[in-house]
Protein backbone atom coordinates (compact mmCIF):
# COMPACT_ATOMS: atom_id res chain seq x y z
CA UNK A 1 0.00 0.00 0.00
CA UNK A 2 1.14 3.52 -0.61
CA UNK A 3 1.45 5.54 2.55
CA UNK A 4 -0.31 8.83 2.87
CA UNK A 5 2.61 11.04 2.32
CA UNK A 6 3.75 9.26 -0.63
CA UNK A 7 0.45 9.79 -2.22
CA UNK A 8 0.68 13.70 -0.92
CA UNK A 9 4.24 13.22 -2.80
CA UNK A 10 2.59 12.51 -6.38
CA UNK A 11 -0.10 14.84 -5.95
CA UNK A 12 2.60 17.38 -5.60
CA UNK A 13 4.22 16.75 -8.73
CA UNK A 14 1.43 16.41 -11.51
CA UNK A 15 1.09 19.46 -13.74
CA UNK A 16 -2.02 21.51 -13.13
CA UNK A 17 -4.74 21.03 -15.08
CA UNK A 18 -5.18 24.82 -16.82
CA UNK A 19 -1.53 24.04 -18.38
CA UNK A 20 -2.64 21.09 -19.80
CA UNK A 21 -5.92 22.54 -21.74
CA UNK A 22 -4.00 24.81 -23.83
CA UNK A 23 -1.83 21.92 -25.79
CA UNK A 24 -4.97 19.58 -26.09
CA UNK A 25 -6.70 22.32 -27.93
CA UNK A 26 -3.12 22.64 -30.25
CA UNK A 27 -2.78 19.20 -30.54
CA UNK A 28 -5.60 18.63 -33.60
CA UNK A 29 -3.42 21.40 -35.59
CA UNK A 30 0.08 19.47 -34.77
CA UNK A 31 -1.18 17.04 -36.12
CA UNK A 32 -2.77 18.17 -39.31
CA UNK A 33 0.04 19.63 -40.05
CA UNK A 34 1.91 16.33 -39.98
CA UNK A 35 -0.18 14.81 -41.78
CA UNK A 36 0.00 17.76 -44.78
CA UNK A 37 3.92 17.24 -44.11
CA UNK A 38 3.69 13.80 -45.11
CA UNK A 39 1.41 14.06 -47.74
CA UNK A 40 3.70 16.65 -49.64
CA UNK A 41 6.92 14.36 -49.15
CA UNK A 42 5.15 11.37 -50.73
CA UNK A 43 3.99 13.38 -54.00
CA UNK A 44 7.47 15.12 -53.71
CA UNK A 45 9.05 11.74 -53.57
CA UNK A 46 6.10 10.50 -56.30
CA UNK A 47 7.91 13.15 -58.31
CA UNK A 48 11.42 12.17 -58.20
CA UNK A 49 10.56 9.18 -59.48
CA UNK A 50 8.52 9.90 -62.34
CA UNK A 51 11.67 12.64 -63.34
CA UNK A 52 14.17 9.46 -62.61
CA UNK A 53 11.93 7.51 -64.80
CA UNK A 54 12.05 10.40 -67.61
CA UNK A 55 15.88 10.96 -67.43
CA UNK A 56 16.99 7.65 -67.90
CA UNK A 57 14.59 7.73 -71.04
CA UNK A 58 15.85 10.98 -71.98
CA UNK A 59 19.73 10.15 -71.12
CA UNK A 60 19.51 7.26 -73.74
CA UNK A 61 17.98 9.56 -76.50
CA UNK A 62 20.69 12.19 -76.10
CA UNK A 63 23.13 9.46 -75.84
CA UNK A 64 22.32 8.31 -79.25
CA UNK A 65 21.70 11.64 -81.01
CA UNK A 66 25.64 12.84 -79.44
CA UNK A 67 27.11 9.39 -80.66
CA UNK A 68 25.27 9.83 -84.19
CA UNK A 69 26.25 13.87 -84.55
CA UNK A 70 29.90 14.86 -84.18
CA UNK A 71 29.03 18.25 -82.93
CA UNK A 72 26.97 16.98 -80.32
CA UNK A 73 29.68 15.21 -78.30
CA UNK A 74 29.67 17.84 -75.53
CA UNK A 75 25.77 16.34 -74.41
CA UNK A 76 27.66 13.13 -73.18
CA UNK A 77 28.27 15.27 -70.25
CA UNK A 78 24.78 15.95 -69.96
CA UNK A 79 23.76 11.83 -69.94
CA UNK A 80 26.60 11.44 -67.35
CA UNK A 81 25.07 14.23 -65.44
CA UNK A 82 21.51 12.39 -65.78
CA UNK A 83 22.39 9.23 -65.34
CA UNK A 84 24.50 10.34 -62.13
CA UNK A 85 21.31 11.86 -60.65
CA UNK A 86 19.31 8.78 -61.53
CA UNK A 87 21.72 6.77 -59.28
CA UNK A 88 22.25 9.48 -56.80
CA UNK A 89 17.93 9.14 -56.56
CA UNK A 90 18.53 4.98 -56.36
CA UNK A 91 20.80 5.36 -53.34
CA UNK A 92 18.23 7.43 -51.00
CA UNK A 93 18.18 4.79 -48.78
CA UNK A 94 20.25 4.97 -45.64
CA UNK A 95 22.81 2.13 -46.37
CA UNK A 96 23.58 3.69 -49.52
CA UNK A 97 24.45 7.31 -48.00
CA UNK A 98 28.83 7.11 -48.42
CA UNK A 99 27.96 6.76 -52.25
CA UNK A 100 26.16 10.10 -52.15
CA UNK A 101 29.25 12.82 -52.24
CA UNK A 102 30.98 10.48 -55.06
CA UNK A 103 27.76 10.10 -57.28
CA UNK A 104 27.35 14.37 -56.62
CA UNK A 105 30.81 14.76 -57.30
CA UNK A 106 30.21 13.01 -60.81
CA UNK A 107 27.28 14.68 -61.15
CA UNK A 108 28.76 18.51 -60.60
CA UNK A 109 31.76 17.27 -62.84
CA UNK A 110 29.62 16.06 -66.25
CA UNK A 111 27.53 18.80 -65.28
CA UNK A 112 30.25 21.90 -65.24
CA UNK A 113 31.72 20.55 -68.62
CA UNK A 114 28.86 20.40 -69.93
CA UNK A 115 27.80 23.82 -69.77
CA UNK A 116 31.49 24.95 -70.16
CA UNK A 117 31.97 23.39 -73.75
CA UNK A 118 28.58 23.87 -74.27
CA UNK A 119 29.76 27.60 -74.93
CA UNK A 120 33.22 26.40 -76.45
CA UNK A 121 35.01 27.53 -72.93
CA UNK A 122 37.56 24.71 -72.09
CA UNK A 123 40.74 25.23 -69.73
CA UNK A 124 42.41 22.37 -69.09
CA UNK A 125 43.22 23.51 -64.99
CA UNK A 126 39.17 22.80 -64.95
CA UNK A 127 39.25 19.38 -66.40
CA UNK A 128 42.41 18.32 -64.04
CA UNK A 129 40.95 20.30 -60.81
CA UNK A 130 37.71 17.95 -61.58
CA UNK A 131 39.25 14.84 -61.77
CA UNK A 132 41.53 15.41 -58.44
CA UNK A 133 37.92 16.24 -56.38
CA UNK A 134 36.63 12.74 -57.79
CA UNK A 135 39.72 11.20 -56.15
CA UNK A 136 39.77 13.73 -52.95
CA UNK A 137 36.21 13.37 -52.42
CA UNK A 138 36.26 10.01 -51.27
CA UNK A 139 39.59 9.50 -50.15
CA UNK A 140 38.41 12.31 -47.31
CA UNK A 141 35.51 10.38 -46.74
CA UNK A 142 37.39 6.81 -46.12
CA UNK A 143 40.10 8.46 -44.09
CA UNK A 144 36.63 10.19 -41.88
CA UNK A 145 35.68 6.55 -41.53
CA UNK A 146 33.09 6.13 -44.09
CA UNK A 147 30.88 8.60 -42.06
CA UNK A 148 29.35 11.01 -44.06
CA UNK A 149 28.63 13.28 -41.66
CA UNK A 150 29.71 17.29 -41.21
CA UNK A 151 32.25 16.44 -43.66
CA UNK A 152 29.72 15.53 -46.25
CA UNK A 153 27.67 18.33 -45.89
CA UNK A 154 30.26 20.08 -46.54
CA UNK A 155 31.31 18.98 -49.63
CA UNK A 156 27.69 18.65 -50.28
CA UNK A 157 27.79 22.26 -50.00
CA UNK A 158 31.35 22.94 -51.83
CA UNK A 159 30.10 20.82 -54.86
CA UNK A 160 26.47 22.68 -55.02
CA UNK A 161 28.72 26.35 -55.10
CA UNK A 162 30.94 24.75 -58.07
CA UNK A 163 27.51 23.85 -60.32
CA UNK A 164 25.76 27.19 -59.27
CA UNK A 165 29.31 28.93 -60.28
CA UNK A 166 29.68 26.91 -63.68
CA UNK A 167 25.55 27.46 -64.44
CA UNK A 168 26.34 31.87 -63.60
CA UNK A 169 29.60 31.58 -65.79
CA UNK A 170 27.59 30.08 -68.44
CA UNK A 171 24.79 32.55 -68.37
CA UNK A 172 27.68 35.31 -68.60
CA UNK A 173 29.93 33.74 -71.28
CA UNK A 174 26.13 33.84 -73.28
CA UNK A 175 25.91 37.40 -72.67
CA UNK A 176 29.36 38.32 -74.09
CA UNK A 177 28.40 36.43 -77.00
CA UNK A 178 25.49 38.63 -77.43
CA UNK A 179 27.03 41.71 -77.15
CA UNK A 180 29.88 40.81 -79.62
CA UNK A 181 27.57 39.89 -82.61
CA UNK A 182 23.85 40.70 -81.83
CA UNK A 183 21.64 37.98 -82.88
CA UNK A 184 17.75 37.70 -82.80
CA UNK A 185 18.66 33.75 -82.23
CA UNK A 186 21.10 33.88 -79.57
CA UNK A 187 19.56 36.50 -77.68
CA UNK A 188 16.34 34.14 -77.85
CA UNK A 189 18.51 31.14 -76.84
CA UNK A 190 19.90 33.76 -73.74
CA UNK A 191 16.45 34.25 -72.13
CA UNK A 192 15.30 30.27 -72.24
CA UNK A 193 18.48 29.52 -70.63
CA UNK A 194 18.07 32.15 -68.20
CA UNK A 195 14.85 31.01 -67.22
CA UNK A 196 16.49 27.34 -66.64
CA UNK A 197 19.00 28.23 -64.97
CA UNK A 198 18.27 31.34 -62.74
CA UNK A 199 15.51 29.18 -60.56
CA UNK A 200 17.66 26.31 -60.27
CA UNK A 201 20.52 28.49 -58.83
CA UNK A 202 18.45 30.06 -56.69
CA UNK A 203 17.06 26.38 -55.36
CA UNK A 204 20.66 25.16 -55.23
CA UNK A 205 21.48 27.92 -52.60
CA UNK A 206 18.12 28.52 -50.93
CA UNK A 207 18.54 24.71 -49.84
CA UNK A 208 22.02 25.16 -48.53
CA UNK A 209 20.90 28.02 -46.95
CA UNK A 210 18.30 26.14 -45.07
CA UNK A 211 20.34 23.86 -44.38
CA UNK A 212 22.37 25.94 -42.00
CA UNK A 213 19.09 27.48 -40.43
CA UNK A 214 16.62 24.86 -39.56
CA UNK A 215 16.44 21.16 -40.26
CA UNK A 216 13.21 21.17 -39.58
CA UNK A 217 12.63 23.21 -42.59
CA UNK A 218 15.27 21.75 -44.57
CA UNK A 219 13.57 18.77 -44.16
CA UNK A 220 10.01 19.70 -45.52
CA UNK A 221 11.10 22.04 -48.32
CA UNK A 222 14.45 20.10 -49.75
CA UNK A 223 12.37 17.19 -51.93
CA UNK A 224 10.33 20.01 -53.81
CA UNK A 225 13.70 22.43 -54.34
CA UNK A 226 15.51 19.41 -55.62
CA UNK A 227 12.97 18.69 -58.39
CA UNK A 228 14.25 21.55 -59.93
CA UNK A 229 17.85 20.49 -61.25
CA UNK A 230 16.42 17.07 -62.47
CA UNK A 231 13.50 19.38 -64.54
CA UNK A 232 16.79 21.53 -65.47
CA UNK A 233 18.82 18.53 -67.50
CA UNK A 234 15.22 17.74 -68.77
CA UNK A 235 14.51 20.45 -70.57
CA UNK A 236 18.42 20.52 -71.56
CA UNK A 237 17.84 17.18 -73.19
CA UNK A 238 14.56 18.55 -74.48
CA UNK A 239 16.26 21.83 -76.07
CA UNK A 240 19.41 19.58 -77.37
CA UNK A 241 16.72 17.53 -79.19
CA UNK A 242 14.90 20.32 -80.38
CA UNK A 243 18.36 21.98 -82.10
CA UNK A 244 19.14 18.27 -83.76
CA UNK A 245 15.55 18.41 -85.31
CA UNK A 246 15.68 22.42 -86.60
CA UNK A 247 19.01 21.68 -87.97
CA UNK A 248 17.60 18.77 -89.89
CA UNK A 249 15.23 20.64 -91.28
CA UNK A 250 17.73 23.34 -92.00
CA UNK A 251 19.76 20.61 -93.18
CA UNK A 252 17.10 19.21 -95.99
CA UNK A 253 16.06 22.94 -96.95
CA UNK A 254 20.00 23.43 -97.69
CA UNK A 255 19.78 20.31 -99.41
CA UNK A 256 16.96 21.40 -101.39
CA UNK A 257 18.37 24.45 -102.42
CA UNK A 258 21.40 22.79 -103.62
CA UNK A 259 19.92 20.15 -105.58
CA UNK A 260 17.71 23.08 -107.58
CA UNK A 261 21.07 24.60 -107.63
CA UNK A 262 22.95 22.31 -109.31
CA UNK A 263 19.53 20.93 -111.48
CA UNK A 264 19.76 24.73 -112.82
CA UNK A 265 23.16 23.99 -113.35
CA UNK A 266 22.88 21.06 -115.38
CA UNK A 267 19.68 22.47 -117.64
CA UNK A 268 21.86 25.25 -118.30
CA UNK A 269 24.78 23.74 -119.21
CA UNK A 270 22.71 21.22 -121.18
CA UNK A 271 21.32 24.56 -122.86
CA UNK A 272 24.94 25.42 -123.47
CA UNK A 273 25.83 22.05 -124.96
CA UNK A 274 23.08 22.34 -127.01
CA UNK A 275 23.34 25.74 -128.62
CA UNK A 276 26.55 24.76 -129.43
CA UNK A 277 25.60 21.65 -131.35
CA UNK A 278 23.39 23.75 -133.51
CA UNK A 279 25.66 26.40 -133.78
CA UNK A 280 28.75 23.33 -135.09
CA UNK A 281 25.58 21.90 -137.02
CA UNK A 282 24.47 25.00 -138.54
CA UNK A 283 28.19 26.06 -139.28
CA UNK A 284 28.75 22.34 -140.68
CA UNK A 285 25.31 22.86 -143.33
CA UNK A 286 26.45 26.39 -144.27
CA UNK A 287 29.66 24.95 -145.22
CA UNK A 288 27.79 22.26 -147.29
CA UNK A 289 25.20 25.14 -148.86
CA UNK A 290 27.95 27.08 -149.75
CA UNK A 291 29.98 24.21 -151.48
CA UNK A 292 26.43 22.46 -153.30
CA UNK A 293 25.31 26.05 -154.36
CA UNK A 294 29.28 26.91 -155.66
CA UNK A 295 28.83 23.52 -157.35
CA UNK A 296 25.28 23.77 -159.09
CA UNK A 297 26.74 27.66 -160.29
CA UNK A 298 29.93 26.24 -161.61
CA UNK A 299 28.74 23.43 -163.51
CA UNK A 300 24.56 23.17 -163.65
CA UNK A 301 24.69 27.08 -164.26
CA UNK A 302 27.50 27.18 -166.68
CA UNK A 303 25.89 24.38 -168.45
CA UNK A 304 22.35 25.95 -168.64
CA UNK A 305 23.79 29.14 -170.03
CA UNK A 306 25.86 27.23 -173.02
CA UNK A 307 21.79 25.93 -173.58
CA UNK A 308 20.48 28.85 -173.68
CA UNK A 309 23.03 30.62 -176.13
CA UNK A 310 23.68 27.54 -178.16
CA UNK A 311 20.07 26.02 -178.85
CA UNK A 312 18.34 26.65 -182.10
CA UNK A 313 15.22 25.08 -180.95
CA UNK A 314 13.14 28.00 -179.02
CA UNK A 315 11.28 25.93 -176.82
CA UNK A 316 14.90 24.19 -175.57
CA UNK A 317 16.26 27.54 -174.59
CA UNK A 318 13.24 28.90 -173.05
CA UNK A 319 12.76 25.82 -170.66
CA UNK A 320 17.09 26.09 -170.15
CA UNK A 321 16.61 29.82 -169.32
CA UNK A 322 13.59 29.00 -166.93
CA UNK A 323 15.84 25.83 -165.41
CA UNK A 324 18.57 28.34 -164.78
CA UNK A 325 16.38 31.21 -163.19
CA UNK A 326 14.83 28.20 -160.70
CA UNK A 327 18.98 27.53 -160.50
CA UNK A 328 19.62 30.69 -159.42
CA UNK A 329 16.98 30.76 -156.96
CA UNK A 330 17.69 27.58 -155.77
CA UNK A 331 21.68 28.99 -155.09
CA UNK A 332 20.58 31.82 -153.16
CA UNK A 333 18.24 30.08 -150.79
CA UNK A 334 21.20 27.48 -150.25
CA UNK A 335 23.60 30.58 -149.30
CA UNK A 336 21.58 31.44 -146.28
CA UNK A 337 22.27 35.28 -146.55
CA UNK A 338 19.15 37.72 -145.82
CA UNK A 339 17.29 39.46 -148.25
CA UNK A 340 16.05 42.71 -147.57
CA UNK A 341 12.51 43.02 -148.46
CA UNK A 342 12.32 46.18 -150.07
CA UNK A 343 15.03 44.55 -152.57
CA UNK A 344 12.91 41.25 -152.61
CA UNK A 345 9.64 42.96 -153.78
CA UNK A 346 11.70 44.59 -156.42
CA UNK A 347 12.68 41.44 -158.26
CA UNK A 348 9.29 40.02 -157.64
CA UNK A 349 7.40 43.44 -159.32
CA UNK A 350 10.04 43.13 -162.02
CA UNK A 351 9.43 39.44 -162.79
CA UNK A 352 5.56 39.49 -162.57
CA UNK A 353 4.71 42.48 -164.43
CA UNK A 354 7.16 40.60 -167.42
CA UNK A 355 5.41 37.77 -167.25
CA UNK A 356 1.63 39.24 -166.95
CA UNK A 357 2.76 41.57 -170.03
CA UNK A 358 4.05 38.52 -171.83
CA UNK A 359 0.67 37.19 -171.66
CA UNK A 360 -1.24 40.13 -172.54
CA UNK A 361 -2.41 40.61 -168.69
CA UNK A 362 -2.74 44.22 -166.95
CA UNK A 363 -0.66 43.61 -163.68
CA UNK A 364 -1.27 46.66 -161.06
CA UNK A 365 1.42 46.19 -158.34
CA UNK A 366 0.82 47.90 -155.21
CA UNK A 367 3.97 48.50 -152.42
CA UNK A 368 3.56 48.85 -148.73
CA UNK A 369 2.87 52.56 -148.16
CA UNK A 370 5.05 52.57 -145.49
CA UNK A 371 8.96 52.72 -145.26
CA UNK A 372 10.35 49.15 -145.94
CA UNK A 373 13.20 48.22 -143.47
CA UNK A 374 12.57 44.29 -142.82
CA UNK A 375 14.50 41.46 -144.21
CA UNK A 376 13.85 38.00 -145.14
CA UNK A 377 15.31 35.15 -144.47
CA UNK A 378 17.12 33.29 -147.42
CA UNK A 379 14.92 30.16 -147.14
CA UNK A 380 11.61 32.21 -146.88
CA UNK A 381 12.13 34.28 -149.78
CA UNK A 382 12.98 31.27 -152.24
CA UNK A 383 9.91 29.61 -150.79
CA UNK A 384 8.04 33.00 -151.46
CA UNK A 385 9.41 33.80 -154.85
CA UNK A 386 8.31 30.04 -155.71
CA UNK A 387 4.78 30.52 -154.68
CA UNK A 388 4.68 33.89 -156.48
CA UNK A 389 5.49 32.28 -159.74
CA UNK A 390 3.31 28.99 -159.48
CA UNK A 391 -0.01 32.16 -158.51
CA UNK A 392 1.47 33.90 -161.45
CA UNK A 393 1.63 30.62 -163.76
CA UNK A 394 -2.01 29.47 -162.81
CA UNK A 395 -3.44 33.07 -164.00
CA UNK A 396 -1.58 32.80 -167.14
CA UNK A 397 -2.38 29.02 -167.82
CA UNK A 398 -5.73 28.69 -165.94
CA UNK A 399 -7.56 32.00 -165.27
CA UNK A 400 -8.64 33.52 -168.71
CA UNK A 401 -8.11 36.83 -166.88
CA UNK A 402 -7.42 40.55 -168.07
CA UNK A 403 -6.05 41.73 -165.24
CA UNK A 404 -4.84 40.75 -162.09
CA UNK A 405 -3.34 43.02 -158.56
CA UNK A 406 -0.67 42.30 -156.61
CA UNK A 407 -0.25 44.00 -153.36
CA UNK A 408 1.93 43.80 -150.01
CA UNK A 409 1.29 45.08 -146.94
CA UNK A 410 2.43 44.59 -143.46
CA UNK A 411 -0.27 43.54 -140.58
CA UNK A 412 0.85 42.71 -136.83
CA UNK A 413 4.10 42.29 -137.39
CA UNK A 414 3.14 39.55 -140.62
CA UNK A 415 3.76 40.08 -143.99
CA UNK A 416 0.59 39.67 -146.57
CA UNK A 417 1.30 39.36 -150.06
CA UNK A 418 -2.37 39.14 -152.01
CA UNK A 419 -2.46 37.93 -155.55
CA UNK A 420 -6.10 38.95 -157.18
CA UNK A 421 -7.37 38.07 -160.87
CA UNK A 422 -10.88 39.18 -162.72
CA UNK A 423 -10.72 35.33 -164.05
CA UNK A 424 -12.96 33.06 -164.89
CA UNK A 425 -12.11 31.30 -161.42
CA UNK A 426 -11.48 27.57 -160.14
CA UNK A 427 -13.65 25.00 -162.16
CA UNK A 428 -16.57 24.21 -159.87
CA UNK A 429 -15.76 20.08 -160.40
CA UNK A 430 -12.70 21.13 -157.87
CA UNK A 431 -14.95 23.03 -155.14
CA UNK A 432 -14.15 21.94 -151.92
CA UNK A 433 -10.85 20.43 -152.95
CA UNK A 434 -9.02 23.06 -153.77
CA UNK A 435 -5.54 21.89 -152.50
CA UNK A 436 -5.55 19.11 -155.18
CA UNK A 437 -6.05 21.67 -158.02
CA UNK A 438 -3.36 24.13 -160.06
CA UNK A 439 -0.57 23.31 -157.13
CA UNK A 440 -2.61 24.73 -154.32
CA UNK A 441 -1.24 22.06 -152.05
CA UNK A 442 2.57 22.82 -152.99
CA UNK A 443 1.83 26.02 -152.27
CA UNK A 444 0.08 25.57 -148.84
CA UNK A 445 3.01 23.32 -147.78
CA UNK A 446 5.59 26.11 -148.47
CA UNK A 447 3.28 28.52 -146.54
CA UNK A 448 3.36 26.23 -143.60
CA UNK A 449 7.28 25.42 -143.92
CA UNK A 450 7.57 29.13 -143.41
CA UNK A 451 5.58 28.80 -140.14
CA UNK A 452 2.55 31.04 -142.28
CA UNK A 453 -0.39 30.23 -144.39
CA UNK A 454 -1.84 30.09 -147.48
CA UNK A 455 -5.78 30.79 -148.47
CA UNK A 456 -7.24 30.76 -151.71
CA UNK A 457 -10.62 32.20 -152.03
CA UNK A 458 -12.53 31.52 -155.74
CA UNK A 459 -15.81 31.01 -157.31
CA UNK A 460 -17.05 30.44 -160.46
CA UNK A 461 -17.27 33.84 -162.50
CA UNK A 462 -15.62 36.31 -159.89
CA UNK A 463 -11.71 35.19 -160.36
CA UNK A 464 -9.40 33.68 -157.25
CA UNK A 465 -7.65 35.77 -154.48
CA UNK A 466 -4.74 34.03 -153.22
CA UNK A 467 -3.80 35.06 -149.52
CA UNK A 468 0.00 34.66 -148.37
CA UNK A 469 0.70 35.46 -144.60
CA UNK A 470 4.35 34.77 -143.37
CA UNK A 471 5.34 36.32 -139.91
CA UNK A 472 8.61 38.55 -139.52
């Protein structure tokens, strides 16, 4: 049994009862607010798990795209970096904590050259300096006694100061850049890398800053400020991605323009090549004109002419002197030299008004009224002359006229030569097939080898108009 004075004892010591109403009204918030504590660290940790999930997806696409593309070899820092956060996630369990300053170490080291060469910066004192703290890192920790402890936090801390320093030095080497050759692209690619790496600075110190304040606090708000350097070499691997894809496109519109480039090329060297073989063929079949027509001159002509002067028969030497006339013409077409028109009508009013007076015909020859300054081309004006002549023959052999008009004018840039006869026109047994009548389809063809045409208008009673158009 407890004696009296004991019991007076224990009375004497229990807390009075007003002190103890005050925390059993606080105690329903303490423990809300655990309960919200606990509920944010388990979506935080959610979280880090979904972004480890994501950057071991995304360290194998950059892996591949910096092994593929020699100019990307600098974002096999950045899948070291990833992967070394991926790890440095895996080891969050307590019997895994001395691996934790050797996976950040590797971590801070991909991560520095990364955005070091990432600007083209390198100095080898970096690369050495980085390697040593990879070896001094450890070695600290093993001669501690493999406890991480203060001496972890602070290299925790020393290695957080070296990325925040290489991520500010990165930001400022971009600025230089800027201001050395303004760019609407790099000052672009300045502000999206500002707003990556600004807030993760920030979180790097804010949570060595809490650190040193309250662990309490560090505790609660450490998982959520850590999400941000795993969302950091996300979107790096996101924007590294994006620049392989632009400069593919880049790449095929180059490509593009190259291959229309050199297709121009080819067409207009194949233009070349080809004006040249019709300037050697053309060359090559004036040579052969000139020799053929020096030829039929020489001999045919010379020939012909003996004919003409030697024949007693009158018939003989009017069918030589025609021969040689269609000789002559023939010789000038074949040496390709241009006729000018005015000269051209000349010999045609000459020749037709002969012939038309020869057979008792009235021939009225009408000229352009305007000044004559065009020239025909050899070929056209035989084919002309010969269509004159076979009109002219037909009204002396055919028409039964008294008079027939000649006339020339010019018309949109064409040249219309209209042979008209008061005859007794084109028998009516040939209407509707005129071409097959008085060498109507001779003359059509030779209208049409001149790129022109040929119309023949006629009736019974009211004579034939003959319509030559031949273009300029």
């Amino acid at each position: 049994m407890t004696s009296p004075t004991a019991r007076r004892a224990a009375m004497a010591w229990r807390p009075p009862l007003f002190l103890l109403m005050p925390l059993a009204a606080l105690w329903p918030a303490v423990a809300h607010a655990q309960a919200h504590a606990q509920a944010g660290l388990y979506w935080a940790a959610a979280l880090h798990g979904w972004l480890a999930a994501m950057l071991a997806l995304m360290a194998t696409v950059v892996g591949l795209v910096s092994s593929l593309h020699h100019r990307e070899r600098p974002a096999s820092f950045l899948v070291g970096m990833m992967l070394s956060w991926v790890v440095l996630r895996a080891t969050a369990a307590p019997g895994a904590a001395g691996l934790r300053p050797l996976l950040m170490t590797l971590l801070v080291l991909c991560g520095v050259q990364f955005l070091l060469r990432q600007m083209n910066w390198k100095r080898s004192w970096i690369d050495h300096a980085l390697l040593i703290q990879c070896l001094v890192v450890p070695a600290s920790l093993l001669l501690g006694g493999g406890q991480v402890g203060i001496l972890g936090t602070v290299w925790h801390a020393v290695l957080s100061l070296e990325l925040v320093a290489a991520m500010g030095w990165s930001l400022w080497l971009r600025r230089l850049r800027l201001q050395a050759s303004p760019d609407e692209t790099q000052s672009r690619e300045l502000r999206l890398m500002a707003a990556l790496l600004l807030p993760t600075m920030l979180a790097l110190l804010a949570e060595m800053g809490l650190s040193g304040v309250s662990e309490t606090l560090w505790f609660t708000a450490s998982p959520w400020l850590g999400l941000l350097l795993p969302l950091l070499m996300l979107a790096l691997g996101l924007q590294l991605v994006n620049q392989v894809a632009h400069a593919r496109v880049e790449a095929e519109k180059r490509v593009a323009t190259v291959e229309q480039r050199v297709a121009e090329r080819i067409a207009e060297v194949e233009r070349s090549h080809s004006q040249l073989a019709e300037q050697k063929l053309e060359q090559v079949t004036e040579r052969e004109r000139k020799r053929i027509a020096a030829d039929l001159h020489d001999d045919l002509g010379a020939k012909l002419l003996t004919i003409v002067h030697t024949s007693e028969s009158d018939r003989i030497s009017t069918l030589a002197r025609e021969a040689l006339e269609e000789m002559r013409l023939s010789v000038r077409g074949l040496t390709g030299k241009p006729v000018h028109l005015i000269d051209a009508l000349g010999d045609w009013r000459a020749e037709v008004v002969s012939r038309l007076g020869q057979a008792n015909i009235l021939a009225e020859w009408k000229s352009p009224a305007e000044d004559i300054e065009h020239t025909f081309q050899a070929r056209s004006y035989v084919q002309t002359t010969r269509i004159l002549r076979e009109s002219v023959s037909n009204i002396i052999k055919h028409s039964g006229a008294t008079n027939a008009t000649i006339s020339s004018a010019f018309q949109d840039g064409d040249f219309v030569l209209t042979i008209q006869d008061n005859g007794q026109g084109i028998p009516s047994e040939l209407d509707g097939r005129l071409d097959r009548g008085h060498g109507m389809a001779s003359m059509k063809s030779r209208a049409k080898q001149m790129h022109g045409q040929c119309l023949v208008e006629s009736g019974p009673g009211w004579g034939t108009v003959i319509r030559l158009t031949i273009p300029l």
